[in-house]
N, C-alpha and C. Protein backbone atom coordinates (compact mmCIF):
# COMPACT_ATOMS: atom_id res chain seq x y z
N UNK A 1 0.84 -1.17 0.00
CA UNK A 1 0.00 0.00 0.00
C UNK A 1 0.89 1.23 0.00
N UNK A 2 0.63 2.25 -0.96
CA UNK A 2 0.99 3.72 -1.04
C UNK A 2 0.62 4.24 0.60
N UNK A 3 1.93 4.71 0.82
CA UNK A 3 2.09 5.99 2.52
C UNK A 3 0.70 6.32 1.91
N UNK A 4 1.14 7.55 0.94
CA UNK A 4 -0.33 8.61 1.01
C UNK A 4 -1.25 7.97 0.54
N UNK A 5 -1.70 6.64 -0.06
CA UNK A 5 -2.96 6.38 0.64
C UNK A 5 -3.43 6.04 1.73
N UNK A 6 -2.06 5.36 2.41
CA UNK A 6 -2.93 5.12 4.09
C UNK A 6 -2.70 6.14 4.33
N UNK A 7 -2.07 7.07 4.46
CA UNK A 7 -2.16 8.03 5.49
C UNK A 7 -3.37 8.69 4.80
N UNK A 8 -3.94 9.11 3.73
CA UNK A 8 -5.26 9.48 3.41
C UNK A 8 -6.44 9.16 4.27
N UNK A 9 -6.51 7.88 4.59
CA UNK A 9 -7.38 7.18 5.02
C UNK A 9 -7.28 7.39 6.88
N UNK A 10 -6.58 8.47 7.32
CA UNK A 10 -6.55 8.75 8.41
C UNK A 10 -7.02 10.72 8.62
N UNK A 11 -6.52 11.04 7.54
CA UNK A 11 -6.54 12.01 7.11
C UNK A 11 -5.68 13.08 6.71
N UNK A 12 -5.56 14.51 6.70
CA UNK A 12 -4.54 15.22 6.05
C UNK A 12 -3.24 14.91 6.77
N UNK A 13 -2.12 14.76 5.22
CA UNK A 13 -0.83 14.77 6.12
C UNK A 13 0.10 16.06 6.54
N UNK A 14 0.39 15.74 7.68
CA UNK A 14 0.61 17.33 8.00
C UNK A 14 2.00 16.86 9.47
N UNK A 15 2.12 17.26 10.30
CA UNK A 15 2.86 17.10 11.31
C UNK A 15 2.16 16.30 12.36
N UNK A 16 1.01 16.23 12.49
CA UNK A 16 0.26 15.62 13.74
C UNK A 16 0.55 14.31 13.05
N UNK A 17 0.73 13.99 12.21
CA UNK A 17 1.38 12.32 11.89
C UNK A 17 2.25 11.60 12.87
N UNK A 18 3.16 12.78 13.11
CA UNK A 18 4.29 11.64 13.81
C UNK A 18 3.52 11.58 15.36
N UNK A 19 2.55 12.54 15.78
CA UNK A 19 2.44 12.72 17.00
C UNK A 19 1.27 11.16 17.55
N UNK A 20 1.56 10.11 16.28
CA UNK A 20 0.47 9.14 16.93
C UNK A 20 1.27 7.84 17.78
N UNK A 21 0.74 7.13 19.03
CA UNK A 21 1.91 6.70 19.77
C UNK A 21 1.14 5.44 19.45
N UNK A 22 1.59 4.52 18.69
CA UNK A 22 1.54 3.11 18.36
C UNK A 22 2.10 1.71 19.57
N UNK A 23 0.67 1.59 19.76
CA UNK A 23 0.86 0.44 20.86
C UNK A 23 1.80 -0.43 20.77
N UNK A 24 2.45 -0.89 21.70
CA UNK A 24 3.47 -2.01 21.36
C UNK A 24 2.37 -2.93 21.61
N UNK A 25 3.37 -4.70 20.86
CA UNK A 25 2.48 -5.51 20.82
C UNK A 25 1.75 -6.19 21.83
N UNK A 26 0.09 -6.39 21.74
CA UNK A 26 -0.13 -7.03 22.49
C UNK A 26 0.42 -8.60 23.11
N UNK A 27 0.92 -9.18 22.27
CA UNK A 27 1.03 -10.19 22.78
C UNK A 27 0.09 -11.31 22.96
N UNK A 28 -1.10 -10.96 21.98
CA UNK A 28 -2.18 -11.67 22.12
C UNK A 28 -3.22 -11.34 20.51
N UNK A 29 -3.32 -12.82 20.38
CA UNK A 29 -4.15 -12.43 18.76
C UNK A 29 -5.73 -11.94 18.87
N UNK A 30 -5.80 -10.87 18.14
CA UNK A 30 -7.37 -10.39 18.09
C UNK A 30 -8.55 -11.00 17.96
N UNK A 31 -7.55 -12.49 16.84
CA UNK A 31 -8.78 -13.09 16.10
C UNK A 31 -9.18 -13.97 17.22
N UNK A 32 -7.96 -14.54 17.50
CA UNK A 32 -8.81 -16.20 18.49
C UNK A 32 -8.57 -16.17 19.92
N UNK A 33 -7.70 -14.73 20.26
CA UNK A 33 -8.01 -14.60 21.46
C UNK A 33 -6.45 -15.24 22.12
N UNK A 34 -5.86 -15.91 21.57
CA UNK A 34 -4.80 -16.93 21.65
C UNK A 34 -3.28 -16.17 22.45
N UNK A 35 -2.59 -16.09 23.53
CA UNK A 35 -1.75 -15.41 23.68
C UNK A 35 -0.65 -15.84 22.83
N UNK A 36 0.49 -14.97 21.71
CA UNK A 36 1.80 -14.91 21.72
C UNK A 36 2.76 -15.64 22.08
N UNK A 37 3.47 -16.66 21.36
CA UNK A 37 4.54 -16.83 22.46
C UNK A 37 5.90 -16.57 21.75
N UNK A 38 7.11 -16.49 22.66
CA UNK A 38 8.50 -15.60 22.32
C UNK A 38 8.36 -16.50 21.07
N UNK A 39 9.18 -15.81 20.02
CA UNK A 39 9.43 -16.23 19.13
C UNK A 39 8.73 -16.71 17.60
N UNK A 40 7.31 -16.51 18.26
CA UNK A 40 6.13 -16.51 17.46
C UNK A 40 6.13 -15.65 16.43
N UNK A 41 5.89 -15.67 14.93
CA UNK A 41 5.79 -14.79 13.99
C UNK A 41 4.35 -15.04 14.12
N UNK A 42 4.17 -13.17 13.61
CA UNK A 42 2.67 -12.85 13.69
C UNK A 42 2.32 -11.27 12.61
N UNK A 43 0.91 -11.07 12.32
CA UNK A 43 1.11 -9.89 11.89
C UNK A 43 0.68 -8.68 12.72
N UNK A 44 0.90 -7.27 12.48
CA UNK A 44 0.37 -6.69 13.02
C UNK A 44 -0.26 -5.72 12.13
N UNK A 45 -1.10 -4.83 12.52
CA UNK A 45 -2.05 -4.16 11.25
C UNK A 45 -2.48 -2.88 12.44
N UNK A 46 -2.70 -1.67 11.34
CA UNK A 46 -3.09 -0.35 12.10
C UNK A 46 -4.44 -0.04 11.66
N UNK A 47 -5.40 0.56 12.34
CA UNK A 47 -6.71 0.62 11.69
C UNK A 47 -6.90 2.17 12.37
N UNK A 48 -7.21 2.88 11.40
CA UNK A 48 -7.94 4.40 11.48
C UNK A 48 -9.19 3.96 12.09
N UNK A 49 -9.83 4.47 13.66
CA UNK A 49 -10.74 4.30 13.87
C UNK A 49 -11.38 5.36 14.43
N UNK A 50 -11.63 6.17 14.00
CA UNK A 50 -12.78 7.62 14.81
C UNK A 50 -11.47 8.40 15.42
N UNK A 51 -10.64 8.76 14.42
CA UNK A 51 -9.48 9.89 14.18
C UNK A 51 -8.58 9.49 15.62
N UNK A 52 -8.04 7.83 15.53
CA UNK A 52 -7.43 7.07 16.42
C UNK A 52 -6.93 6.07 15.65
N UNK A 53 -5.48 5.55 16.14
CA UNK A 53 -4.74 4.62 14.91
C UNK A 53 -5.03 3.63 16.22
N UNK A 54 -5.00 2.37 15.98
CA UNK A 54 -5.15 1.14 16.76
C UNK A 54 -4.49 0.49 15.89
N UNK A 55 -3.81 -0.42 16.87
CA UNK A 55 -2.70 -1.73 16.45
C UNK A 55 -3.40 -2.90 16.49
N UNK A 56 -3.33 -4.08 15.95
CA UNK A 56 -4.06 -5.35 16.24
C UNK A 56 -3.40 -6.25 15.95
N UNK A 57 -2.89 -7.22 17.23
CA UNK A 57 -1.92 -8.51 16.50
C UNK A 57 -2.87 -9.54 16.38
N UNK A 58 -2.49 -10.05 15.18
CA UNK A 58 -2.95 -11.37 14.33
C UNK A 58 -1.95 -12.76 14.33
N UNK A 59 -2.12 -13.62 15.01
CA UNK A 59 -1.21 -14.86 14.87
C UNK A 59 -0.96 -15.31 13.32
N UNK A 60 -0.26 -15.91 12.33
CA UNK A 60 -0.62 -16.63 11.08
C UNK A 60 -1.50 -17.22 10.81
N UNK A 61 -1.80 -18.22 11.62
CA UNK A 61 -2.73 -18.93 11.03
C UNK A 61 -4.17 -18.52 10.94
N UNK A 62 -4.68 -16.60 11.78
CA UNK A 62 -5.86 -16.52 11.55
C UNK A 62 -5.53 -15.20 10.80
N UNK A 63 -4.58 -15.21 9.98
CA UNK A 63 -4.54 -13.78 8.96
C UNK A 63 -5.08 -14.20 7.98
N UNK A 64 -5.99 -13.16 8.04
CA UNK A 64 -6.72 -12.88 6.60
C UNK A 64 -6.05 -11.85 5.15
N UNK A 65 -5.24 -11.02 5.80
CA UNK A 65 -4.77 -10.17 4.47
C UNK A 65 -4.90 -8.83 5.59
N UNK A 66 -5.21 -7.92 5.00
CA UNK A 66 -5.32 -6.47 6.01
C UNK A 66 -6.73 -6.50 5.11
N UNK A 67 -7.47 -5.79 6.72
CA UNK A 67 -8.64 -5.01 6.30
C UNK A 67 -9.10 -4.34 5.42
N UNK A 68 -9.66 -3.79 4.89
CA UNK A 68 -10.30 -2.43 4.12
C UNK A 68 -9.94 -1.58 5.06
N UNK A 69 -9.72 -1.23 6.28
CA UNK A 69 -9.62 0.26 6.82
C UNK A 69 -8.51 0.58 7.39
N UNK A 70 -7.02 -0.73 7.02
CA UNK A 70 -6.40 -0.46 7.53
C UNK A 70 -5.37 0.21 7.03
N UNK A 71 -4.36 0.73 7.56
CA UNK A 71 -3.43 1.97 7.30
C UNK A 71 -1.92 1.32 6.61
N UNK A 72 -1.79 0.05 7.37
CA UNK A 72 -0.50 -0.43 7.01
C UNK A 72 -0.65 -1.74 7.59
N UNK A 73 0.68 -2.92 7.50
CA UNK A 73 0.23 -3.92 8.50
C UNK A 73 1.97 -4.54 8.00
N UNK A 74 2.68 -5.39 9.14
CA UNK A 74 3.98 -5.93 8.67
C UNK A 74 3.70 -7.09 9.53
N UNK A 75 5.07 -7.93 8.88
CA UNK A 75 5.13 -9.45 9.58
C UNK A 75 6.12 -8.98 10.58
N UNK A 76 5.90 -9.56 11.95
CA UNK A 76 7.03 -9.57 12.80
C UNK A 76 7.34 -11.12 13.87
N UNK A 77 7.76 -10.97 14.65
CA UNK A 77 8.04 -11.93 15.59
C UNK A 77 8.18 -11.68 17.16
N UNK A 78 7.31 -12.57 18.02
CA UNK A 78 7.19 -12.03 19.35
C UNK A 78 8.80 -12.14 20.07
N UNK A 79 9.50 -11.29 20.70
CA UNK A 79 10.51 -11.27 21.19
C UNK A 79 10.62 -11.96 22.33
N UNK A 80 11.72 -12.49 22.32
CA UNK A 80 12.20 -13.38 23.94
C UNK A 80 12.59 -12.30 24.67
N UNK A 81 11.71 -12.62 25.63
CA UNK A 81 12.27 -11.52 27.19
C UNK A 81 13.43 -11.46 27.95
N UNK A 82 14.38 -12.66 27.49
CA UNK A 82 15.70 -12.88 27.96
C UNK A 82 16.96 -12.44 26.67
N UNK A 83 15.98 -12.28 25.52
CA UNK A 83 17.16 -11.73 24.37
C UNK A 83 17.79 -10.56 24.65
N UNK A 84 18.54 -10.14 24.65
CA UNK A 84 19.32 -8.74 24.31
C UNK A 84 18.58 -7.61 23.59
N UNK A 85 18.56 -6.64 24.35
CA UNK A 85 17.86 -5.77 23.58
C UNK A 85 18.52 -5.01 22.33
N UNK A 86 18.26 -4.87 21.16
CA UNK A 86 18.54 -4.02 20.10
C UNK A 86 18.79 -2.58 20.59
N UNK A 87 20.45 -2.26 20.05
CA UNK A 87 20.62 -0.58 20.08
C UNK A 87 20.63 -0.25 18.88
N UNK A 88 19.92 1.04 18.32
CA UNK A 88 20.25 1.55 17.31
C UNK A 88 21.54 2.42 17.28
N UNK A 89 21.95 2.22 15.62
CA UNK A 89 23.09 3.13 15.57
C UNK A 89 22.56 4.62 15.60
N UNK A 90 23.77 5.28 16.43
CA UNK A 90 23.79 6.45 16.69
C UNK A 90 22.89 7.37 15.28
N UNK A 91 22.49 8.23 15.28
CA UNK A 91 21.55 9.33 14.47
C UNK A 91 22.35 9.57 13.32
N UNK A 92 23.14 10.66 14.06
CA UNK A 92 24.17 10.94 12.89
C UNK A 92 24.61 9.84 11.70
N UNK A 93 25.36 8.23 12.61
CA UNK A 93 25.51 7.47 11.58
C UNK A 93 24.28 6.96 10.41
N UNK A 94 23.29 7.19 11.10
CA UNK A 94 22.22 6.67 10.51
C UNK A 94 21.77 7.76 9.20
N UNK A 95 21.88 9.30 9.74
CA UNK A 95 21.78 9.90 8.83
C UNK A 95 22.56 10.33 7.13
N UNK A 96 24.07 9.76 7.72
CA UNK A 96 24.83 9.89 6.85
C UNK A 96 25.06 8.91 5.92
N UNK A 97 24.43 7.35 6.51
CA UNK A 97 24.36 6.16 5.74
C UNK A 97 22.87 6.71 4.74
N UNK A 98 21.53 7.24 4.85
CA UNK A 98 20.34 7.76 4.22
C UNK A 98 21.02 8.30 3.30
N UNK A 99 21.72 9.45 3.47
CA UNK A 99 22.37 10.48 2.87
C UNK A 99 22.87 10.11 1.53
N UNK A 100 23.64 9.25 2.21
CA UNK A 100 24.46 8.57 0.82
C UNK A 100 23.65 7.95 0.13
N UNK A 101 22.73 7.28 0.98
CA UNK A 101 21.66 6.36 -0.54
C UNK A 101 20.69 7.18 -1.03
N UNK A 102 20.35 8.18 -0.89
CA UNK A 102 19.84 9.15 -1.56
C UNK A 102 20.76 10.18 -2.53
N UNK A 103 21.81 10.15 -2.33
CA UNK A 103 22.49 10.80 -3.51
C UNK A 103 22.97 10.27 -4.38
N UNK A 104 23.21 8.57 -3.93
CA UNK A 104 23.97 7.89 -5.38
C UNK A 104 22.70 7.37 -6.00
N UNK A 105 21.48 7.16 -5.38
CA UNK A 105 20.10 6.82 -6.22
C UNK A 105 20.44 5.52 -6.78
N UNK A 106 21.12 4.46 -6.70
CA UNK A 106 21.40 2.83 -6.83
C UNK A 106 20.41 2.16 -5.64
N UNK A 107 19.92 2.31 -4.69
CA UNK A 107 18.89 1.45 -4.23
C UNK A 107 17.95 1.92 -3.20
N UNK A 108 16.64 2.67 -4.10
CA UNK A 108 14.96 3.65 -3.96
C UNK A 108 14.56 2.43 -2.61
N UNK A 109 14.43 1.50 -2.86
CA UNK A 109 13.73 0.62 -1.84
C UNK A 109 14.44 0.72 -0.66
N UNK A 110 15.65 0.72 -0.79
CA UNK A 110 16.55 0.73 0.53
C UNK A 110 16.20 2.27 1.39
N UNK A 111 16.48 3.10 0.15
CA UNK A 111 16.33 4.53 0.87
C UNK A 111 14.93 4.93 1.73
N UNK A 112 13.83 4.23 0.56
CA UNK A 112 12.46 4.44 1.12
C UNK A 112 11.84 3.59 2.19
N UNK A 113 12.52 2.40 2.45
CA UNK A 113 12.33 2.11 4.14
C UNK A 113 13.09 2.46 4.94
N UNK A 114 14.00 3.01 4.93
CA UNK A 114 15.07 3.98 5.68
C UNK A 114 14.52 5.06 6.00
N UNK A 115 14.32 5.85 5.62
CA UNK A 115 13.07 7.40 5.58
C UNK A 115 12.06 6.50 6.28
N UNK A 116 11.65 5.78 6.12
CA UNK A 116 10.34 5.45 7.09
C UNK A 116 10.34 5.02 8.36
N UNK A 117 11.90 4.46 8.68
CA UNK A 117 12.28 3.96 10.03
C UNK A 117 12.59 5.62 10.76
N UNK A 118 13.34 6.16 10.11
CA UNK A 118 13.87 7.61 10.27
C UNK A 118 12.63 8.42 10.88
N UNK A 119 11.39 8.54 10.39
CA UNK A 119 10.42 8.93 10.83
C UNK A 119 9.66 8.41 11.67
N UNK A 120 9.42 6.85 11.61
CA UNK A 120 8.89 6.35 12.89
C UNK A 120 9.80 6.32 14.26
N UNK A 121 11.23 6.82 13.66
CA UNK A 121 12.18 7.02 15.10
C UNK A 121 12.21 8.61 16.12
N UNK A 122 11.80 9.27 15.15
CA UNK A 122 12.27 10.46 14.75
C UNK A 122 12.88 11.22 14.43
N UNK A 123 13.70 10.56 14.07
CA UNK A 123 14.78 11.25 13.42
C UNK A 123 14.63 12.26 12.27
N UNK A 124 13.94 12.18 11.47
CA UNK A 124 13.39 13.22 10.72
C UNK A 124 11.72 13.24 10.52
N UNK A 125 11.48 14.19 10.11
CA UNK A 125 9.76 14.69 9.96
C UNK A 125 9.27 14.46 8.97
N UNK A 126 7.95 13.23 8.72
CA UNK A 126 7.10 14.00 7.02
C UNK A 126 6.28 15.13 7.27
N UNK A 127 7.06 15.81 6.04
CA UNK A 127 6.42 16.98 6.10
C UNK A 127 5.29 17.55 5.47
N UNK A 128 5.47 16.17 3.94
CA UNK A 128 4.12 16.29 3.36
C UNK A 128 4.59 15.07 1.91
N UNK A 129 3.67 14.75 1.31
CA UNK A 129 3.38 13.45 0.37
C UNK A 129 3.14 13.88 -0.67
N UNK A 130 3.76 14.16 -1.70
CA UNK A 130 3.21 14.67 -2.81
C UNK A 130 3.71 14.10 -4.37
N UNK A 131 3.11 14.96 -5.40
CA UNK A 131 3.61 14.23 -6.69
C UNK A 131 4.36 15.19 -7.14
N UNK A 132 5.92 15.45 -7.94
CA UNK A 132 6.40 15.75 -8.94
C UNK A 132 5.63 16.11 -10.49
N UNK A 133 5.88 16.56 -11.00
CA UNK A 133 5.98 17.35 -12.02
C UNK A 133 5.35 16.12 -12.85
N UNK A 134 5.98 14.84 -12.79
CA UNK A 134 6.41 13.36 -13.73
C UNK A 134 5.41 12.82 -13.23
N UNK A 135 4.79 12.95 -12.10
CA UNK A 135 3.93 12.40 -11.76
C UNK A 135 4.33 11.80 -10.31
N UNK A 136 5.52 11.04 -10.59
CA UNK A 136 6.08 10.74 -8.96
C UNK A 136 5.56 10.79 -7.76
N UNK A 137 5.51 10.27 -7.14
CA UNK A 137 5.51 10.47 -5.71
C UNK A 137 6.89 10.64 -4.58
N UNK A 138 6.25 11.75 -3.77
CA UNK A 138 7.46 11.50 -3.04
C UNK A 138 7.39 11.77 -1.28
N UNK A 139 8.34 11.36 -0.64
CA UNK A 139 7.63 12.20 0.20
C UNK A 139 8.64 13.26 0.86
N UNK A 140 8.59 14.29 1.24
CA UNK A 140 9.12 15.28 2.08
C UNK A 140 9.33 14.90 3.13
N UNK A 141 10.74 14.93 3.69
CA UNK A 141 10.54 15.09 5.10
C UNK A 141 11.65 16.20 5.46
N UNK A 142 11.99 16.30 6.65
CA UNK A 142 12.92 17.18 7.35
C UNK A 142 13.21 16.91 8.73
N UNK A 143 14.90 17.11 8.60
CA UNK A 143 15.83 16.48 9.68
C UNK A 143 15.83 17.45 10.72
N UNK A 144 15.38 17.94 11.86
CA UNK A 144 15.68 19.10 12.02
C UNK A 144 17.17 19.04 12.32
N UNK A 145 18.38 17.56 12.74
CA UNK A 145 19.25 17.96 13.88
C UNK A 145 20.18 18.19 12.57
N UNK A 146 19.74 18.11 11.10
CA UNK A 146 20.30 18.42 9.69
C UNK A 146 20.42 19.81 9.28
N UNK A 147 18.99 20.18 9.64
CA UNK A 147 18.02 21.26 9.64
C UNK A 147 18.21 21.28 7.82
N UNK A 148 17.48 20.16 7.03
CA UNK A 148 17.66 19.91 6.12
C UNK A 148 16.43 19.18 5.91
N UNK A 149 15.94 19.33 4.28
CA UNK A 149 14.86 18.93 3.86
C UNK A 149 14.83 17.88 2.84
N UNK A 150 14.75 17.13 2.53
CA UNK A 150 14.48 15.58 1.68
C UNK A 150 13.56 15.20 0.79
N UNK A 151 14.00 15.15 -0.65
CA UNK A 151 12.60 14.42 -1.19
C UNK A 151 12.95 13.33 -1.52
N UNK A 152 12.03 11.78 -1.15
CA UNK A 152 12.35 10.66 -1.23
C UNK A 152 11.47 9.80 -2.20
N UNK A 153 12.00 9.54 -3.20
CA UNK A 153 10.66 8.86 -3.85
C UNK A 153 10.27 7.83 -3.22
N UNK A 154 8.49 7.75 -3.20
CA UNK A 154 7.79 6.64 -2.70
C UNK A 154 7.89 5.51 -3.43
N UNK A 155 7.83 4.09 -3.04
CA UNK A 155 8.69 2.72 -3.50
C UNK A 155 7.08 1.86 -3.25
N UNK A 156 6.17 1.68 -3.90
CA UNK A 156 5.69 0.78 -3.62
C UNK A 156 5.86 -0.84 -3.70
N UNK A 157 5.83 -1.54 -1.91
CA UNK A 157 6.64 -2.39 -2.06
C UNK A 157 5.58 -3.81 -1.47
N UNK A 158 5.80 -4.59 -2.05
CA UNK A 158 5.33 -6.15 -0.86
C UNK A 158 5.96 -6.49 0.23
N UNK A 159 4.72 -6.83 1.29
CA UNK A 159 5.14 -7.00 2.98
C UNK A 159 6.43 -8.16 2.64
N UNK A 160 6.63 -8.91 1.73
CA UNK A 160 7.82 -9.56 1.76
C UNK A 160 9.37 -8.83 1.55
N UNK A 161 9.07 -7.82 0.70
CA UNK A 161 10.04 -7.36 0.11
C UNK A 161 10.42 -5.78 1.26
N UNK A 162 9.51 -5.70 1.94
CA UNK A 162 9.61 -4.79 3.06
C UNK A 162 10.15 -5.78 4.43
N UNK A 163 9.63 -6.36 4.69
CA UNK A 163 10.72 -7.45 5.58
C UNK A 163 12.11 -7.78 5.30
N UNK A 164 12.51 -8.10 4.57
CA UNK A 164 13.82 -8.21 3.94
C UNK A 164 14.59 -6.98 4.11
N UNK A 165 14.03 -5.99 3.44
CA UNK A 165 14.74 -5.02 3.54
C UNK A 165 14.77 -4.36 5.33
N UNK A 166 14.19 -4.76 5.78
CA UNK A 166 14.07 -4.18 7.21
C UNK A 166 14.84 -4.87 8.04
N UNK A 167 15.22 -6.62 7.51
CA UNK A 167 16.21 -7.44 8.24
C UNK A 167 17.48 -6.71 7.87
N UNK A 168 17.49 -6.11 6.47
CA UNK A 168 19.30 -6.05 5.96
C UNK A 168 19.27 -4.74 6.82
N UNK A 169 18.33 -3.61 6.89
CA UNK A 169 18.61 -2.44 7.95
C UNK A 169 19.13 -2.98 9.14
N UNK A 170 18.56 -3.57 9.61
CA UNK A 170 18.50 -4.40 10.97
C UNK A 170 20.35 -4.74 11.48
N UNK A 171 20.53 -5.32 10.49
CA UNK A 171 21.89 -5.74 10.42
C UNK A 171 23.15 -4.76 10.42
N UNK A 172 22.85 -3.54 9.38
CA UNK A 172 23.30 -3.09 9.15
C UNK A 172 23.93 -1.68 10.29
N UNK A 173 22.31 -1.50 11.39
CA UNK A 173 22.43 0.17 12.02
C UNK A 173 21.90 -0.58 13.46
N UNK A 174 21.46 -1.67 13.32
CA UNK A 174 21.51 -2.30 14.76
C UNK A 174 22.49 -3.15 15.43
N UNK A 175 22.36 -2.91 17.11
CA UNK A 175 23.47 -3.99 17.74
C UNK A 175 23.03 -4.39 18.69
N UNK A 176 23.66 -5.66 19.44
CA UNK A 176 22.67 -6.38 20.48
C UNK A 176 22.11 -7.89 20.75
N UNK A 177 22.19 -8.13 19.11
CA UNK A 177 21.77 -9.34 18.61
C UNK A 177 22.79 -10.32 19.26
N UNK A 178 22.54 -11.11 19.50
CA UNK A 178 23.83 -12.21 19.98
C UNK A 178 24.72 -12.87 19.16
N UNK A 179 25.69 -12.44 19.50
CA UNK A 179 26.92 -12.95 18.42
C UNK A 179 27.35 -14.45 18.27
């Protein structure tokens, strides 16, 4: 799914975007009621509901696909409470690794879930979703600790091909994992 159509479906994009605080996981599936356990892959899905984002975990075996009303939805896995917690790499490094994949323009998918982690971290702001001249999409954002502004083309991608790319991030700007 196109950002600016889910985010359409919540309403105008503007700055009150980043200000929505996304439940961590329940730990428990919506559909059958079933608790989570460590290590469990499951999905999770956001639903616009009466100008309120709600999270809903889904085990596999009772996923249906995502809703009609929902905003977004990814595959994840319930975490062991004894694993090591994930540090992200420092900002700066993070910004300067974006940086570069936005100026050599060799890999849009990489850059455009990067910008999206960047914003769900905060590290930088969308500032707004729009089309180019070409038609394009893109989206705006802005760094403030850059105090620099970004246009990123939008990548429409499959929850597979967005997983992947979120493991090689993973690898790449995270630490923690057990060696």
């Amino acid at each position: 799914m196109v950002l600016a159509q889910s985010l359409a479906k919540v309403g105008t994009v503007n700055n009150a975007v980043n200000d929505f605080d996304i439940q961590k996981c329940s730990r428990r599936c919506i559909v059958t009621g079933r608790e989570l356990v460590p290590g469990e892959e499951f999905y999770s899905v956001l639903i616009a509901d009466k100008g309120e984002i709600i999270r809903q975990d889904v085990s596999l075996g009772a996923w249906k696909g995502e809703p009609e009303n929902a905003i977004g939805s990814w595959r994840s896995k319930v975490p062991d409470a004894s694993a090591p917690k994930l540090t992200m790499a420092p900002h700066d490094l993070i910004l300067q690794y974006f940086e570069e994949l936005l100026n050599q323009g060799t890999n849009p998918e990489l850059c455009y879930v990067l910008t999206l982690l960047m914003i769900r971290r905060k590290i930088a702001r969308l500032e707004e979703s729009m089309h180019e001249s070409n038609g394009d999409e893109v989206l705006v954002v802005y760094c403030p600790k850059r105090e620099q502004e970004y246009r990123v083309p939008v990548i429409d991608l499959s929850a597979e091909r967005v997983q992947s790319i979120q493991d090689e991030i993973a690898k790449l700007l995270f630490s923690g994992s057990s060696a």
